[in-house]
Protein backbone atom coordinates (compact mmCIF):
# COMPACT_ATOMS: atom_id res chain seq x y z
CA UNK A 1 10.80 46.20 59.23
CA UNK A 2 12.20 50.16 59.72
CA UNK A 3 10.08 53.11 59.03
CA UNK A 4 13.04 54.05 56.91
CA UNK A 5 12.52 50.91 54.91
CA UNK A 6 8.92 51.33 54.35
CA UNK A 7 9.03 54.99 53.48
CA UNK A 8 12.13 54.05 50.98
CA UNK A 9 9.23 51.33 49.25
CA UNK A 10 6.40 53.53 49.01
CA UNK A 11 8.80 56.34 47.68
CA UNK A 12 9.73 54.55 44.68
CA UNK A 13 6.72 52.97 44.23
CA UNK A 14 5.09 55.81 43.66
CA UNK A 15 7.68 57.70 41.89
CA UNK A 16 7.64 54.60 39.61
CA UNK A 17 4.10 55.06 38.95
CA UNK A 18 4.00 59.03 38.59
CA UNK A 19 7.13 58.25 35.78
CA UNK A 20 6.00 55.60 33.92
CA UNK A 21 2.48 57.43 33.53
CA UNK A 22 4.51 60.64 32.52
CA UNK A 23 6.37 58.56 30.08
CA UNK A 24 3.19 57.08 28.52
CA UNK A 25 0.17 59.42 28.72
CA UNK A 26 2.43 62.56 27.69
CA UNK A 27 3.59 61.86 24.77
CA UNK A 28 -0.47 60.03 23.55
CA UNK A 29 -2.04 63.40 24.54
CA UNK A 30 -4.32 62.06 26.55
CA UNK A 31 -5.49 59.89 29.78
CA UNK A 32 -7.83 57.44 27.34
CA UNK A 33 -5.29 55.17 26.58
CA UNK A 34 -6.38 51.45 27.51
CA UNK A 35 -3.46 49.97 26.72
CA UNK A 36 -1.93 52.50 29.13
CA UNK A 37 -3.91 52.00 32.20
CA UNK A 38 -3.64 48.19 31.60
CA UNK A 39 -0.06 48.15 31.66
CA UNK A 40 0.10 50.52 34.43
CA UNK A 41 -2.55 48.19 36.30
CA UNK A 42 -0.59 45.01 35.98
CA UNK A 43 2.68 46.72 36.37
CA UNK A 44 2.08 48.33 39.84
CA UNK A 45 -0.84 45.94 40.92
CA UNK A 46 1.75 42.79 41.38
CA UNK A 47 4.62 44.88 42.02
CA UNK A 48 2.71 46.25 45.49
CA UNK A 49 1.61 43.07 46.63
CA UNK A 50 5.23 41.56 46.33
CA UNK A 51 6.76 44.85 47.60
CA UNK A 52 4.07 44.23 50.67
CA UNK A 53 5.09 40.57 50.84
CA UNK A 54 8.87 41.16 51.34
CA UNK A 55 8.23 43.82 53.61
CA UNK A 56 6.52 41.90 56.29
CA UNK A 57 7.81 38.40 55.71
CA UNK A 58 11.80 39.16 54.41
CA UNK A 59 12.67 42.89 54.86
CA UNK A 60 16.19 41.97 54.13
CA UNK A 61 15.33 41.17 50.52
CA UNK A 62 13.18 43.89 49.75
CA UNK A 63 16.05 46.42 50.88
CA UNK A 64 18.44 44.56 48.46
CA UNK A 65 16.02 45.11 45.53
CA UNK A 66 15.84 48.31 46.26
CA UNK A 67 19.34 49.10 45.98
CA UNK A 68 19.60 49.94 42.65
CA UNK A 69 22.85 51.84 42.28
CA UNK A 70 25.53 49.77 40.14
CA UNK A 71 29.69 50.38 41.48
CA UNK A 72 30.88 48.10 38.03
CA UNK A 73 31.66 50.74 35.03
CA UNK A 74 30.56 48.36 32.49
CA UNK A 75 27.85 47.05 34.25
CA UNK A 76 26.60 50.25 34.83
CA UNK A 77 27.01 50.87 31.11
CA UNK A 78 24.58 48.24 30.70
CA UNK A 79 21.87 49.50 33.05
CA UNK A 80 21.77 52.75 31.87
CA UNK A 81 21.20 50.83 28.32
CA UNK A 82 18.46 49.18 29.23
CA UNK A 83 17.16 52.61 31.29
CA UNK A 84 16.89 54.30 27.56
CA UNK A 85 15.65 51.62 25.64
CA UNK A 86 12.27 51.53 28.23
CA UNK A 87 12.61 55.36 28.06
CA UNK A 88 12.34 55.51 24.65
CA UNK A 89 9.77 52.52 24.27
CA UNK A 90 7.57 53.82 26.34
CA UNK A 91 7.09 57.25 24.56
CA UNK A 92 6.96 55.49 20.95
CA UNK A 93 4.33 53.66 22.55
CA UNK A 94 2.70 56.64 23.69
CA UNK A 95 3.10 58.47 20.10
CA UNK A 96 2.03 55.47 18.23
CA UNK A 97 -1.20 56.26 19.82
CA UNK A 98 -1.53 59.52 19.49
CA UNK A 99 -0.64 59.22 15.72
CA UNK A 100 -2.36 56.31 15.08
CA UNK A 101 0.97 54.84 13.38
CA UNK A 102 -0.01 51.33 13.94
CA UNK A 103 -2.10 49.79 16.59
CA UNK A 104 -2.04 46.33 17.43
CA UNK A 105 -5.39 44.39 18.01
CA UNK A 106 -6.67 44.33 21.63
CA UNK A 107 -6.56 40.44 21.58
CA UNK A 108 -2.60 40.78 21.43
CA UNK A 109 -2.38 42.78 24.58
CA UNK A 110 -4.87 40.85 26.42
CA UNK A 111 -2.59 37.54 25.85
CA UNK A 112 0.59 39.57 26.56
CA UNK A 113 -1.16 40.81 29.61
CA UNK A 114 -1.57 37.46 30.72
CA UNK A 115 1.84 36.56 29.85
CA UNK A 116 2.89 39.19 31.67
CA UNK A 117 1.36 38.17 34.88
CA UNK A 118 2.36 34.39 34.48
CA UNK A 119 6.24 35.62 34.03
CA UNK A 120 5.71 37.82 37.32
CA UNK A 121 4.84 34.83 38.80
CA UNK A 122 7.90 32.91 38.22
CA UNK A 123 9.75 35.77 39.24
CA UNK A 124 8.52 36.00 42.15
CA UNK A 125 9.36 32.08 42.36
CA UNK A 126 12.76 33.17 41.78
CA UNK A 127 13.20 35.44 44.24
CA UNK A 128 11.58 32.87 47.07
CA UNK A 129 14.23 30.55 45.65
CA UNK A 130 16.68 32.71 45.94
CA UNK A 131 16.67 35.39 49.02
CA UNK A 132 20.53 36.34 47.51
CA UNK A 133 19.27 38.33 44.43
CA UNK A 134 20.15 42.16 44.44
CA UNK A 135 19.64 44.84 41.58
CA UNK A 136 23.61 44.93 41.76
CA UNK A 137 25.93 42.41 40.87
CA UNK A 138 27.78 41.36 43.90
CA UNK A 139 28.39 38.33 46.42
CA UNK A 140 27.49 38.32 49.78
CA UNK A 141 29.02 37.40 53.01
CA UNK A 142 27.83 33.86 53.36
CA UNK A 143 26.07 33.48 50.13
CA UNK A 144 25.89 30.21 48.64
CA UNK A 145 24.43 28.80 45.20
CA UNK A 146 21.49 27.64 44.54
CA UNK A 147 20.81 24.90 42.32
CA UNK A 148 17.37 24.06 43.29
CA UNK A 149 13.78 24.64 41.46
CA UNK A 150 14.29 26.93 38.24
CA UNK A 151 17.83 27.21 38.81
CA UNK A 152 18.21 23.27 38.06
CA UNK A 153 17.38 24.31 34.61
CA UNK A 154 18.86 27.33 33.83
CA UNK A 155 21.38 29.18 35.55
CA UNK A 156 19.57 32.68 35.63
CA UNK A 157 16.01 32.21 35.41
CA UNK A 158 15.55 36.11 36.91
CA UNK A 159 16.50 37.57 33.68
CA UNK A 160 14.96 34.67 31.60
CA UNK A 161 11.63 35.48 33.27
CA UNK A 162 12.41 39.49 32.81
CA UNK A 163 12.80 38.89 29.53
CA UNK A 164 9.30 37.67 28.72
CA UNK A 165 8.08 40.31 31.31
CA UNK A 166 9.77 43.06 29.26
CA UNK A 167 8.77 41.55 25.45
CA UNK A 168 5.29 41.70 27.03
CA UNK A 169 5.47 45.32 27.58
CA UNK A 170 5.17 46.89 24.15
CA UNK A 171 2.63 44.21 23.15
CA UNK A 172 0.28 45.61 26.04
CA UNK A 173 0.80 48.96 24.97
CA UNK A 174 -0.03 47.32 21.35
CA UNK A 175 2.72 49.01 19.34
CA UNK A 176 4.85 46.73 17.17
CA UNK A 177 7.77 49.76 16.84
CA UNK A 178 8.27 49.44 20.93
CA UNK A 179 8.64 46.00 20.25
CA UNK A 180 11.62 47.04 17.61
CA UNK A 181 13.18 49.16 20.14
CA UNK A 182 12.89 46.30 22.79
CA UNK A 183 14.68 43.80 20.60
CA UNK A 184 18.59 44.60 21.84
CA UNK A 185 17.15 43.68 25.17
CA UNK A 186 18.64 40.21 24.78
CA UNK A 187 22.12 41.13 24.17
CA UNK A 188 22.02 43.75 27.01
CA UNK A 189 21.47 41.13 28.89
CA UNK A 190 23.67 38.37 27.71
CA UNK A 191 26.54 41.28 28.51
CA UNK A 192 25.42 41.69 31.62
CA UNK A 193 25.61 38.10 32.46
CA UNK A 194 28.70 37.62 31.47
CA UNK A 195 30.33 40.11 33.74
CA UNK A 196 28.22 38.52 36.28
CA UNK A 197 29.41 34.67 35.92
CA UNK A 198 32.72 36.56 36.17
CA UNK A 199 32.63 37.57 39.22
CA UNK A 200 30.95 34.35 40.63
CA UNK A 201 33.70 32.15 39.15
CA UNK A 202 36.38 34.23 41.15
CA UNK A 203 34.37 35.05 44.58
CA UNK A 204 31.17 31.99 44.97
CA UNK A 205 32.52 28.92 46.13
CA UNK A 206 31.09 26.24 44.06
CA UNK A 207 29.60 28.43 41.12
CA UNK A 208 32.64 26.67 38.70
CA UNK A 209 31.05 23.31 39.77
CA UNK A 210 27.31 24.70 39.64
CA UNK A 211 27.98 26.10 36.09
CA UNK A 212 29.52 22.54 35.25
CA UNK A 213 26.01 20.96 36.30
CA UNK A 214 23.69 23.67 34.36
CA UNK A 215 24.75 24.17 31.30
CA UNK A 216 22.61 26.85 29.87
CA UNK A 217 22.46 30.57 31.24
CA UNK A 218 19.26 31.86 29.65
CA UNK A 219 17.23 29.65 27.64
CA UNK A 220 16.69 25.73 27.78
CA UNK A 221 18.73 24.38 25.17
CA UNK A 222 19.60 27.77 23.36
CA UNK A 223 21.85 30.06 25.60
C-alpha cells in the first residue's frame, strides 16, 4: 500500500460523497430527506469497508478500480451515458421530493435497501473471484479467464449484479420517475458488453472456448 494510493481512495471517496449529496439534497431543498441519507448511508457505508478491504489485503485491485478513465471512443460514449442518466436521476429524485410529485411508500425503499446491500454483496463476490476486473475495458499481461463461482453461470455477473444495485437506487430514493430514467440502463450495458467480448475474443486466450461453455452474458436463461 502507497500513501499515493491511499490519498487517491479517500479523495474520491469523499468527493463521491460531497457529489452525490449535492446532486440529491440540492435540488429537494433541504437536508430532511430520509430516503436521501439512506441511500447515501448504504452507498458509502459498504463502499468504505470494501475500499478498506482492498487496500490492505489487494492494493493492486483497488488501484485498478480506481482507474476510471476509458481510451475506447465508443466505450467511452457509453460511460458518459450512464454518467447522465445517474446525473439526471438523482436530481428528479431530489425534485420529486421537494414537489411532492409522487412518493413511493417507505416499505419499497426499505426492501430495495436490502436489495441493495445483498447485490453489493455479490459484487464484492465478484471481484474476490475475479482480481482482473478494471473500470476500463482492457486485458492484462497474464490475465486469464475465469470460469469459476458466478462466472459458471453467467459470463458477466459484475454488471448483472450492478444492475440490481442501480434499479435499487431510485426505489430508495422512492421516486418511480428515477426509475423511468434508469430504464435504458440495460441497453447501455448490453453495448458495452459487446465491445467488451470483442476485445476478449481477439486478445484472452481461451475466452472463444469460455464463451462456448457459458452461454448467457447477463441474465440466466434471458441474455
Amino acid at each position: 500500500m502507497t500513501s499515493k494510493l491511499f490519498v487517491s481512495a479517500i479523495s474520491k471517496t469523499i468527493l463521491g460523497i460531497v457529489l452525490i449529496g449535492l446532486l440529491i439534497f440540492l435540488p429537494a431543498g433541504t437536508f430532511s430527506f430520509f430516503n436521501g441519507w439512506l441511500l447515501m448511508g448504504i452507498l458509502f457505508v459498504p463502499i468504505t469497508i470494501a475500499g478498506i478491504v482492498m487496500m490492505l489485503k489487494n492494493p493492486e485491485l483497488l488501484k485498478k478500480r480506481l482507474e476510471g478513465k476509458e481510451n475506447q471512443k465508443e466505450q467511452s460514449l457509453v460511460v458518459k451515458l450512464s454518467g447522465l442518466m445517474f446525473l439526471a436521476g438523482f436530481i428528479v429524485a431530489g425534485l420529486n421530493f421537494r414537489f411532492d410529485w409522487h412518493t413511493l411508500p417507505k416499505s419499497i425503499s426499505i426492501v430495495a435497501s436490502v436489495v441493495f446491500l445483498l447485490s453489493y454483496a455479490l459484487y464484492a463476490e465478484v471481484m474476490r473471484e475475479n482480481t482482473y476486473l478494471s473500470r476500463t475495458i482492457r486485458v492484462e499481461k497474464n490475465q486469464e479467464v475465469i470460469d469459476t463461482g458466478l462466472y459458471k453461470i453467467i459470463r458477466h455477473p459484475m454488471y448483472s449484479t450492478t444492475l440490481l444495485l442501480f434499479f435499487s437506487i431510485p426505489l430508495i430514493l422512492g421516486s418511480i420517475y428515477s426509475l423511468i430514467i434508469f430504464l435504458p440502463y440495460p441497453f447501455i450495458i448490453a453495448k458495452r458488453i459487446k465491445g467488451e467480448e470483442m476485445l476478449l475474443e481477439n486478445e484472452l486466450d481461451g475466452y472463444i472456448e469460455y464463451k462456448k461453455k457459458v452461454k448467457y452474458r447477463l441474465i440466466p436463461f434471458i441474455w
